[in-house]
Each structure stands twice: as structure tokens, then as C-alpha cells.
Protein backbone atom coordinates (compact mmCIF):
# COMPACT_ATOMS: atom_id res chain seq x y z
CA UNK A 1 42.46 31.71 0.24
CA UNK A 2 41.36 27.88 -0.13
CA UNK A 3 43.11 24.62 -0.01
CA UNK A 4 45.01 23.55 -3.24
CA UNK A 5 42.50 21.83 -5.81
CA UNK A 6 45.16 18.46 -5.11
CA UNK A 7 44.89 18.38 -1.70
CA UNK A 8 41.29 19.05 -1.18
CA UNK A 9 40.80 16.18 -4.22
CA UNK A 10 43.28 13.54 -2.30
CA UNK A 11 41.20 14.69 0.77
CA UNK A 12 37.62 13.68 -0.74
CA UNK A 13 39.08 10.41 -2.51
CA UNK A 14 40.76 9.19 0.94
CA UNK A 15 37.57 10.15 2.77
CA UNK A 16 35.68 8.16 -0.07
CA UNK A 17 37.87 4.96 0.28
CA UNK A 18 37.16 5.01 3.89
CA UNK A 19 33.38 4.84 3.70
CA UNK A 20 33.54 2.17 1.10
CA UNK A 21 36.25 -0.22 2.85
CA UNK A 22 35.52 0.39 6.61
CA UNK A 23 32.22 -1.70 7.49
CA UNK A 24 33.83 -4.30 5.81
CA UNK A 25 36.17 -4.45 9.35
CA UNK A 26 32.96 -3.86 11.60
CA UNK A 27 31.27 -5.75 13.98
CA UNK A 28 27.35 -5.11 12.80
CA UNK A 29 26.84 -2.71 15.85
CA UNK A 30 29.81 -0.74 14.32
CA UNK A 31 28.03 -1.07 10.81
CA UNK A 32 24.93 0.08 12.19
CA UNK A 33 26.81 3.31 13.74
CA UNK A 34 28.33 4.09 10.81
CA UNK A 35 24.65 3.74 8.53
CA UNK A 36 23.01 5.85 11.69
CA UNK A 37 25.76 8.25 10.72
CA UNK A 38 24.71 8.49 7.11
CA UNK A 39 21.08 9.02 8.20
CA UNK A 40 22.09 11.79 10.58
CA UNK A 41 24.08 13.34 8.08
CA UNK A 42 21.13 13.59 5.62
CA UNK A 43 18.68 15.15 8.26
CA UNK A 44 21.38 17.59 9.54
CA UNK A 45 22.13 18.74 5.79
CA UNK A 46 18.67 19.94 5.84
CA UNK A 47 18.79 21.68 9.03
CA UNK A 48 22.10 22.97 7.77
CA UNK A 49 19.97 24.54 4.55
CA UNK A 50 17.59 26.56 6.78
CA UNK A 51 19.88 27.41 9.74
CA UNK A 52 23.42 27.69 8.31
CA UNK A 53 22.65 29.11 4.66
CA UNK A 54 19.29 30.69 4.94
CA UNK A 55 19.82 32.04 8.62
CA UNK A 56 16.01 30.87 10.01
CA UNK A 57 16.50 28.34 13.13
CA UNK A 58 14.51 25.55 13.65
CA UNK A 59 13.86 23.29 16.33
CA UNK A 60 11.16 21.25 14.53
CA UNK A 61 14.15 18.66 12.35
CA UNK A 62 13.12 15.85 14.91
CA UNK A 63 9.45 16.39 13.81
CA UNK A 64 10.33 15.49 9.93
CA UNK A 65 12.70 12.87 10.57
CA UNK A 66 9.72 11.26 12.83
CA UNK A 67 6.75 12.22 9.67
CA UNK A 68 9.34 10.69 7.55
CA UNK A 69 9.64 7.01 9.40
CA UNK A 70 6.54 6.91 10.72
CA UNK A 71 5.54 7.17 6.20
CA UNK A 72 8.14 4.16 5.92
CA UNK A 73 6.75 2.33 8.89
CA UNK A 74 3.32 2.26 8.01
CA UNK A 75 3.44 1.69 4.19
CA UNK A 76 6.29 -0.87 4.43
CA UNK A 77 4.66 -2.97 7.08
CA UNK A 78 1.60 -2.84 4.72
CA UNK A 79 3.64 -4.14 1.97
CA UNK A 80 3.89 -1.20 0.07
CA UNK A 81 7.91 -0.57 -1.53
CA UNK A 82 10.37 2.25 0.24
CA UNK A 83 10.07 4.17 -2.93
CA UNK A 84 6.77 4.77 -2.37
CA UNK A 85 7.59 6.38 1.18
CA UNK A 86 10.49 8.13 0.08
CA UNK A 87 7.93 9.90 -2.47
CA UNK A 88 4.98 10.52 0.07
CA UNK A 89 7.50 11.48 3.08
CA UNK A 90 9.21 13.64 0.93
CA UNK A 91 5.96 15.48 -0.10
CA UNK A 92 4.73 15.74 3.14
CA UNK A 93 7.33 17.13 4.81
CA UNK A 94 8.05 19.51 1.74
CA UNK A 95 4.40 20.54 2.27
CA UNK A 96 4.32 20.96 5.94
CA UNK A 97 7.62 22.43 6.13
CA UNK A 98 6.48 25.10 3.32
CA UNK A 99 3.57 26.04 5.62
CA UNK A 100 5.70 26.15 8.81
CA UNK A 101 8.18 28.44 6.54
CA UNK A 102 4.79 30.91 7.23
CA UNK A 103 6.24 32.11 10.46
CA UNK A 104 9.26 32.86 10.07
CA UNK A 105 8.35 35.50 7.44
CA UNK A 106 6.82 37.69 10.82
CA UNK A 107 8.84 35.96 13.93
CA UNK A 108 12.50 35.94 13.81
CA UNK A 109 15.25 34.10 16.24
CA UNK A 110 14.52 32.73 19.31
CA UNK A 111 10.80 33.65 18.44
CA UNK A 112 10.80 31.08 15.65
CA UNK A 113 12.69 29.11 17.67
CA UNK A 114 9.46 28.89 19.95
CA UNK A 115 7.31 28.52 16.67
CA UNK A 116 8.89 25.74 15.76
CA UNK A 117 9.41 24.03 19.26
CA UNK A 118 5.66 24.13 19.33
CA UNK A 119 5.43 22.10 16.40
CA UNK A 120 7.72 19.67 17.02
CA UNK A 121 5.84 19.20 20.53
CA UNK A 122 2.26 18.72 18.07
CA UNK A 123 4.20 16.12 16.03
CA UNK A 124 5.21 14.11 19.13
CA UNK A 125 1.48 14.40 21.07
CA UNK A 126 0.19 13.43 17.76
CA UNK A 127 2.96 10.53 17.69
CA UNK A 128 2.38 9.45 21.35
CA UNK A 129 -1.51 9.76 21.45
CA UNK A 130 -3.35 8.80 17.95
CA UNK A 131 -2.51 5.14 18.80
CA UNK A 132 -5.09 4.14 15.97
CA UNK A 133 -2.37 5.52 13.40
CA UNK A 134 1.13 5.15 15.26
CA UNK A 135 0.31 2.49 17.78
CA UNK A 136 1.18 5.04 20.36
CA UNK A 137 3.84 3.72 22.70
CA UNK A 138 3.93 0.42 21.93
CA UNK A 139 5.27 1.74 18.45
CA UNK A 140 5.34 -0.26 15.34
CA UNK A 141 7.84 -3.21 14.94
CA UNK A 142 8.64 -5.52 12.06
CA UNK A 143 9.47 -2.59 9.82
CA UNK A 144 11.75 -4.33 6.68
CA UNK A 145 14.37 -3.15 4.65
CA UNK A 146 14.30 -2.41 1.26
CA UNK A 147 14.89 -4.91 -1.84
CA UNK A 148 15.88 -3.01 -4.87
CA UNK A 149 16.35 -5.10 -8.11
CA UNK A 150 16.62 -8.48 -6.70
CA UNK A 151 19.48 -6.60 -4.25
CA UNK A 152 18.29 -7.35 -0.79
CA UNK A 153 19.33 -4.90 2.18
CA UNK A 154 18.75 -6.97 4.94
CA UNK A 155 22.51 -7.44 5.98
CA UNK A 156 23.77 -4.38 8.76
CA UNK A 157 26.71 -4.11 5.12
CA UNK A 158 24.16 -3.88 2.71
CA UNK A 159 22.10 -1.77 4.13
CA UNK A 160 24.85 0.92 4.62
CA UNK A 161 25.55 1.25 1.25
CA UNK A 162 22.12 1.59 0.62
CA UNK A 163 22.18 4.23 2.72
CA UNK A 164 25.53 5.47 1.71
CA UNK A 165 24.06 5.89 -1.87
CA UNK A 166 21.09 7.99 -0.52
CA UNK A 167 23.91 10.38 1.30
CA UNK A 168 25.10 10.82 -2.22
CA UNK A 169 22.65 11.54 -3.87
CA UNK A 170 21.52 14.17 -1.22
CA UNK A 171 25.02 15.41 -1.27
CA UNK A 172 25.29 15.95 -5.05
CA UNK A 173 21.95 17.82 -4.85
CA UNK A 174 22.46 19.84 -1.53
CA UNK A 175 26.62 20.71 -3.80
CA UNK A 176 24.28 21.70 -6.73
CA UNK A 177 21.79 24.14 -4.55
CA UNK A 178 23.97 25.66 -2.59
CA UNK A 179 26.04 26.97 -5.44
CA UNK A 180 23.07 28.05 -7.50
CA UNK A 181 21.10 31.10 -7.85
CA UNK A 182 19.06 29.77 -4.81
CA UNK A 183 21.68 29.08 -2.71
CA UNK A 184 23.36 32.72 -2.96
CA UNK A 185 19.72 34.02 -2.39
CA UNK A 186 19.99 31.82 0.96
CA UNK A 187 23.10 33.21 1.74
CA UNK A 188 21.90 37.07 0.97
CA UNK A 189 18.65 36.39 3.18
CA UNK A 190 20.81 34.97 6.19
CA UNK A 191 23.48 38.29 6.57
CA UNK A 192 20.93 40.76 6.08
CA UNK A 193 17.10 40.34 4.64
CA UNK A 194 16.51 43.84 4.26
CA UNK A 195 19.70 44.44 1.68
CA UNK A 196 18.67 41.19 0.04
CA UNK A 197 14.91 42.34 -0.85
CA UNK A 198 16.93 45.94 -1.51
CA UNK A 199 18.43 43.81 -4.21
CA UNK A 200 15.55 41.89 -5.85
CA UNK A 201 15.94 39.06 -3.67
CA UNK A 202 12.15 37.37 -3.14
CA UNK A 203 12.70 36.79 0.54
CA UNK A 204 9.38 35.75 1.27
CA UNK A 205 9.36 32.76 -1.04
CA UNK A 206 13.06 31.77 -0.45
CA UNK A 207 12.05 31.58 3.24
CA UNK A 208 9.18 29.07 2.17
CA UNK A 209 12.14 27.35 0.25
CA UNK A 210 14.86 26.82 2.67
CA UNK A 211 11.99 25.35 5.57
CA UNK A 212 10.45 23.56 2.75
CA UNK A 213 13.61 22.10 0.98
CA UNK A 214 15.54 21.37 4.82
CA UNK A 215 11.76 19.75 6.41
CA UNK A 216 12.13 17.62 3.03
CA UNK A 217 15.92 16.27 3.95
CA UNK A 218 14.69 15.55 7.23
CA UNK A 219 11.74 13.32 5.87
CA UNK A 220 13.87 11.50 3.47
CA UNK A 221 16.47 10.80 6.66
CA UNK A 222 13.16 9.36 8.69
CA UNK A 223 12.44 7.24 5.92
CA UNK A 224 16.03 5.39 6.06
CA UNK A 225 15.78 5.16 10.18
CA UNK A 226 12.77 3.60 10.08
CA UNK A 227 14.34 0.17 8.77
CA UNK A 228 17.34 0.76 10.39
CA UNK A 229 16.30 0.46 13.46
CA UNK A 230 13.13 -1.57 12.47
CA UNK A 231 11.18 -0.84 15.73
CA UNK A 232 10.21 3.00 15.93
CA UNK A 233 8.54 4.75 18.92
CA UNK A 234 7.55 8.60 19.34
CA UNK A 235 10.31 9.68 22.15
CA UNK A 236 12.92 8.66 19.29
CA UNK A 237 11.77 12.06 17.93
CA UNK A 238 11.41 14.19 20.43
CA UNK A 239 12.91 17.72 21.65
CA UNK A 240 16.58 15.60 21.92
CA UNK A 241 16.85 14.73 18.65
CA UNK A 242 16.18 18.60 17.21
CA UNK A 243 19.18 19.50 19.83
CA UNK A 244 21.17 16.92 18.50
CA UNK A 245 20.64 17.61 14.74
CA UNK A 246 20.89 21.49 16.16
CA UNK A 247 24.51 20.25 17.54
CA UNK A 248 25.84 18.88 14.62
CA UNK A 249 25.38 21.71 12.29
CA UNK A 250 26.98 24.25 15.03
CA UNK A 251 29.78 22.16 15.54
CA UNK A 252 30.89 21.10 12.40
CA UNK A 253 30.43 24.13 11.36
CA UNK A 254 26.82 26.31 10.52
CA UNK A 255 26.59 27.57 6.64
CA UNK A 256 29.95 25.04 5.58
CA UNK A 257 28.75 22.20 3.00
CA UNK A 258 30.96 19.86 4.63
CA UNK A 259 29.66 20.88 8.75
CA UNK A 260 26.83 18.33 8.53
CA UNK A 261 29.10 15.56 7.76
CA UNK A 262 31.75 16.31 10.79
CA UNK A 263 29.22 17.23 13.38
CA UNK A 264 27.36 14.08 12.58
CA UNK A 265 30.80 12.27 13.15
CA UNK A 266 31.19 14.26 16.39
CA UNK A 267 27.56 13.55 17.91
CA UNK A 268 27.34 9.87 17.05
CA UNK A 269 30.56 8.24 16.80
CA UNK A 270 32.44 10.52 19.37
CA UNK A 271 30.58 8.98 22.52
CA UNK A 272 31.27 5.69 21.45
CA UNK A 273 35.09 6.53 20.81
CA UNK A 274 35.09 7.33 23.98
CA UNK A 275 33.75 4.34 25.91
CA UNK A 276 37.21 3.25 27.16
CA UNK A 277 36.30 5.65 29.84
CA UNK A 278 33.64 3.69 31.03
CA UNK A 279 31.40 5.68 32.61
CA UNK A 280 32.92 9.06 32.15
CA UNK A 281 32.62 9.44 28.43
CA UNK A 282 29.64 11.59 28.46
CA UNK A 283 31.21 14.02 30.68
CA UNK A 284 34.60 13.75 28.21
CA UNK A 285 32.19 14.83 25.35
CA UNK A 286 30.24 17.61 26.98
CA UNK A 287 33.86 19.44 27.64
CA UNK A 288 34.88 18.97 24.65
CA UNK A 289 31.58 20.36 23.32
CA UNK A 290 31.71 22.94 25.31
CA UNK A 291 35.32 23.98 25.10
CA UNK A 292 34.64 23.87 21.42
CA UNK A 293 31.98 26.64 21.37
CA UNK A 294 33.46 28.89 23.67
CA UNK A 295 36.70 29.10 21.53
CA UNK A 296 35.57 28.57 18.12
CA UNK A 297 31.03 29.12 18.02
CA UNK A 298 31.79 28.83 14.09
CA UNK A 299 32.28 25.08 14.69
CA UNK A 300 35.27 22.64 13.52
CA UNK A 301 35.77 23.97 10.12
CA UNK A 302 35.38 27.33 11.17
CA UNK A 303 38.45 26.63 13.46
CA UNK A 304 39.89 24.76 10.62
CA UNK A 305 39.41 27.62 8.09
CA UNK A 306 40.74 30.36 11.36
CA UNK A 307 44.01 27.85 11.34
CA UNK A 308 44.59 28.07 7.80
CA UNK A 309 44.61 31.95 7.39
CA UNK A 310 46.69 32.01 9.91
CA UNK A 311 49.37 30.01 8.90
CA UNK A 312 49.24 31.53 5.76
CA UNK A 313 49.31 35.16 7.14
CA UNK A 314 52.64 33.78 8.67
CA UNK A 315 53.80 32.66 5.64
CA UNK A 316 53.54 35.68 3.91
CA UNK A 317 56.99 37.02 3.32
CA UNK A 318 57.11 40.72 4.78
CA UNK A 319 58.00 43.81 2.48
């Protein structure tokens, strides 16, 4: 059973209206949450590709979000146009995260877990310690945002929608995907690999495709942090981020189009909903975290979705 076409339509548009209207009653550092949103949103859509529709776990997100602004910081800074990152990060990370993909089609679970934990440890040294190409610590500075058409981006407002765009775009695509022949090949490789090749399913390269297509997401998210921010530095990419990306996916909801989007919400704007607390806010949001996943491990809309099946079980007149 799903939600009337109306209601989930009035839903979207209302959800729509919000992102377009609320910066405009922001302070910038609430601008800039809501934009850090947007890029979260687009890296944890790729994680939620491989891990929630394809089944293969992956700590190495952080890693691709870091190739991806470190492309933006160093071409930008050189003079070269975003575009030209967005094309090269994307690439990259498509390319790398193809050849990561190799693993997973002999190690499974927390095995690949380790796999890609190792990675994302290389991509940090490499970060931290080739200061001829990253600057190392110091990091790189001065990175600018993006004119497109005589439309500068430079403004905390302008650069959200910017960024807002992007998250469309990615949305639109990730919509298309997951409801194509590709996507229901994810789907048949995540509950049960050996039915799906049973069934003509090409595991091995739809393995490649979901670490290929989710490293790819990630990339494109690094390439809108890095003038976010406009100062980048490796530990911004460390193992923290991957367990944050990994938290947003499992809370909102692992394998639900929508999950990136609320468990993004939930890991970046919670904490600083809950500042009135002063200096108990963290605590606030690991129990609710934690409450969350021993009641409901399918997330928020997996508790949503539990809710709604109820109530309509109870609804249903008895014979």
C-alpha cells in the first residue's frame, strides 16, 4: 500500500517551496548549513546506491568526496572553471571506484568493509603527506566559487541554489536509475546474488556499477564542498566523514530514494537544532540515534512506512 498520488504530490511541492523560500530568512551560517546539507545529500545518495540498493558497504565515501574537492581545489585556484572539475572528479572517482568495485566481487560484508577502510586510509596518507600536490596540512585556501553565465555564486544565497540545482539534477538521475533495468538488477544483487545470476543478472559488472556510479556521486559532492568551505584540509575527509555519510543512509532509511535526504537533515541540521541545550546537545543526538536503531534499524522511513501499514491494517473493516 503507498500514500495517495495527492498527498505524496502536496508533500514534494511543500517540501519544494521550503528549499526555495527558507535561506531567504537565514543568517549566512544558516545558509551555509542548509548548502552543506545539499552537498551531504549528494554524497550520501551515492553511498545510498552501493549500500542501500546494491547491498555492498563501503567505508571509502569520505575518500571520493575528498578526490572530488581536492580536483576543484587545485584546478580552480589555477584558474581553470568548476565544470572542468566536475568532469575530471567525476571521471576519477568513476574510475577508481570501478576498480575498488574489484573486491567486493570475492570479499563480502564486514570484509569489504575492511577493503574499503583501507582505502579510504591510502586516500587520507596520500592527502596528509604528498604536500607537493595537496599542500599537506596547511591545505589549500582561496578556493572560489563558481560564475556561470555572468551569474556569480559568491553570496552564502547564491551559492545554495547553485548547489540546490546540482541536488536536482542528481536527484532526477539517481529517480531515473533506480527505477530502471539497472536499478532492479541492484535490488536483485542486494537480497540474494546467487538467485540474481540464477536469473541472468550480470552480477559481476553491476557490482563494478553500483561502486563506480556511488564513488562518482561522492566526487561530484567534493567538488561543491570545496568552494563552500573555500579552505580544505585532509582530516575533513577522514574515517568520520565515511561514518557520517554511513549514518545518514541507515537512518533515513538504507535502499529508500528519499533516506539520503532525511538522514542528511538528521546528521547536519539536528545538532544544531539542538544547541539550546548548550552543551548537552551531542549527548541529546546520540540517544536519539541510538534509540532510533534499536527500535526501527530500517531507519526513519522504514518506521514511517511500519506506521502506515499499521494504521491501515486497523482500518481495515473486519469480515
Amino acid at each position: 500500500m503507498s500514500f495517495p498520488r495527492n498527498a505524496r504530490a502536496i508533500a514534494a511541492a511543500a517540501a519544494v517551496a521550503v528549499l526555495l523560500v527558507a535561506p531567504f530568512g537565514l543568517k549566512p551560517y544558516g545558509i551555509y548549513l542548509l548548502s552543506l546539507w545539499v552537498v551531504m545529500t549528494i554524497a550520501a545518495i551515492g553511498l545510498n546506491l552501493t549500500l542501500g540498493y546494491a547491498g555492498q558497504i563501503s567505508l571509502a565515501q569520505a575518500a571520493f568526496v575528498g578526490i572530488g574537492a581536492y580536483t576543484a581545489a587545485l584546478l580552480t585556484t589555477q584558474g581553470w572553471p568548476l565544470w572542468s572539475a566536475f568532469v575530471l572528479a567525476t571521471s576519477l572517482c568513476l574510475a577508481i571506484g570501478w576498480l575498488l568495485g574489484y573486491p567486493a566481487l570475492r570479499v563480502q560484508h564486514h570484509y569489504l568493509a575492511f577493503v574499503t577502510l583501507s582505502f579510504s586510509t591510502l586516500v587520507f596518507l596520500i592527502l596528509r603527506n604528498e604536500e607537493w600536490l595537496t599542500k599537506g596540512v596547511y591545505g589549500i585556501s582561496g578556493i572560489p566559487r563558481p560564475t556561470l553565465l555572468g551569474w556569480s555564486t559568491k553570496a552564502p544565497v547564491d551559492f545554495y541554489f547553485f548547489c540546490l540545482g546540482i541536488l536536482a539534477l542528481v536527484s532526477a538521475a539517481t529517480w531515473w536509475l533506480v527505477r530502471s533495468p539497472w536499478g532492479r538488477a541492484f535490488t536483485a544483487l542486494r537480497e540474494n546474488a546467487i538467485r540474481a545470476g540464477s536469473l541472468g543478472v550480470d552480477t559481476r559488472r553491476y557490482t563494478l556499477m553500483a561502486f563506480a556510479i556511488g564513488s562518482a556521486l561522492g566526487g561530484i559532492a567534493g567538488v561543491l564542498y570545496a568552494p563552500l568551505v573555500q579552505f580544505i584540509e585532509p582530516t575533513a575527509f577522514a574515517l568520520n566523514l565515511s561514518l557520517s555519510l554511513l549514518l545518514m543512509v541507515i537512518v533515513g532509511g538504507s535502499g529508500y530514494f528519499l533516506g539520503p535526504f532525511l538522514g542528511a537533515a538528521v546528521s547536519v541540521l539536528l545538532p544544531e537544532w539542538l544547541r539550546f541545550s548548550e552543551g548537552l546537545y551531542l549527548i541529546l543526538y546520540a540517544i536519539f540515534v541510538m534509540v532510533l536503531m534499536a527500535f526501527c534499524p530500517s531507519g526513519l522511513l522504514g518506521l514511517a512506512e511500519r506506521w502506515r501499514d499499521s494504521t491501515a491494517r486497523l482500518r481495515k473493516p473486519s469480515r
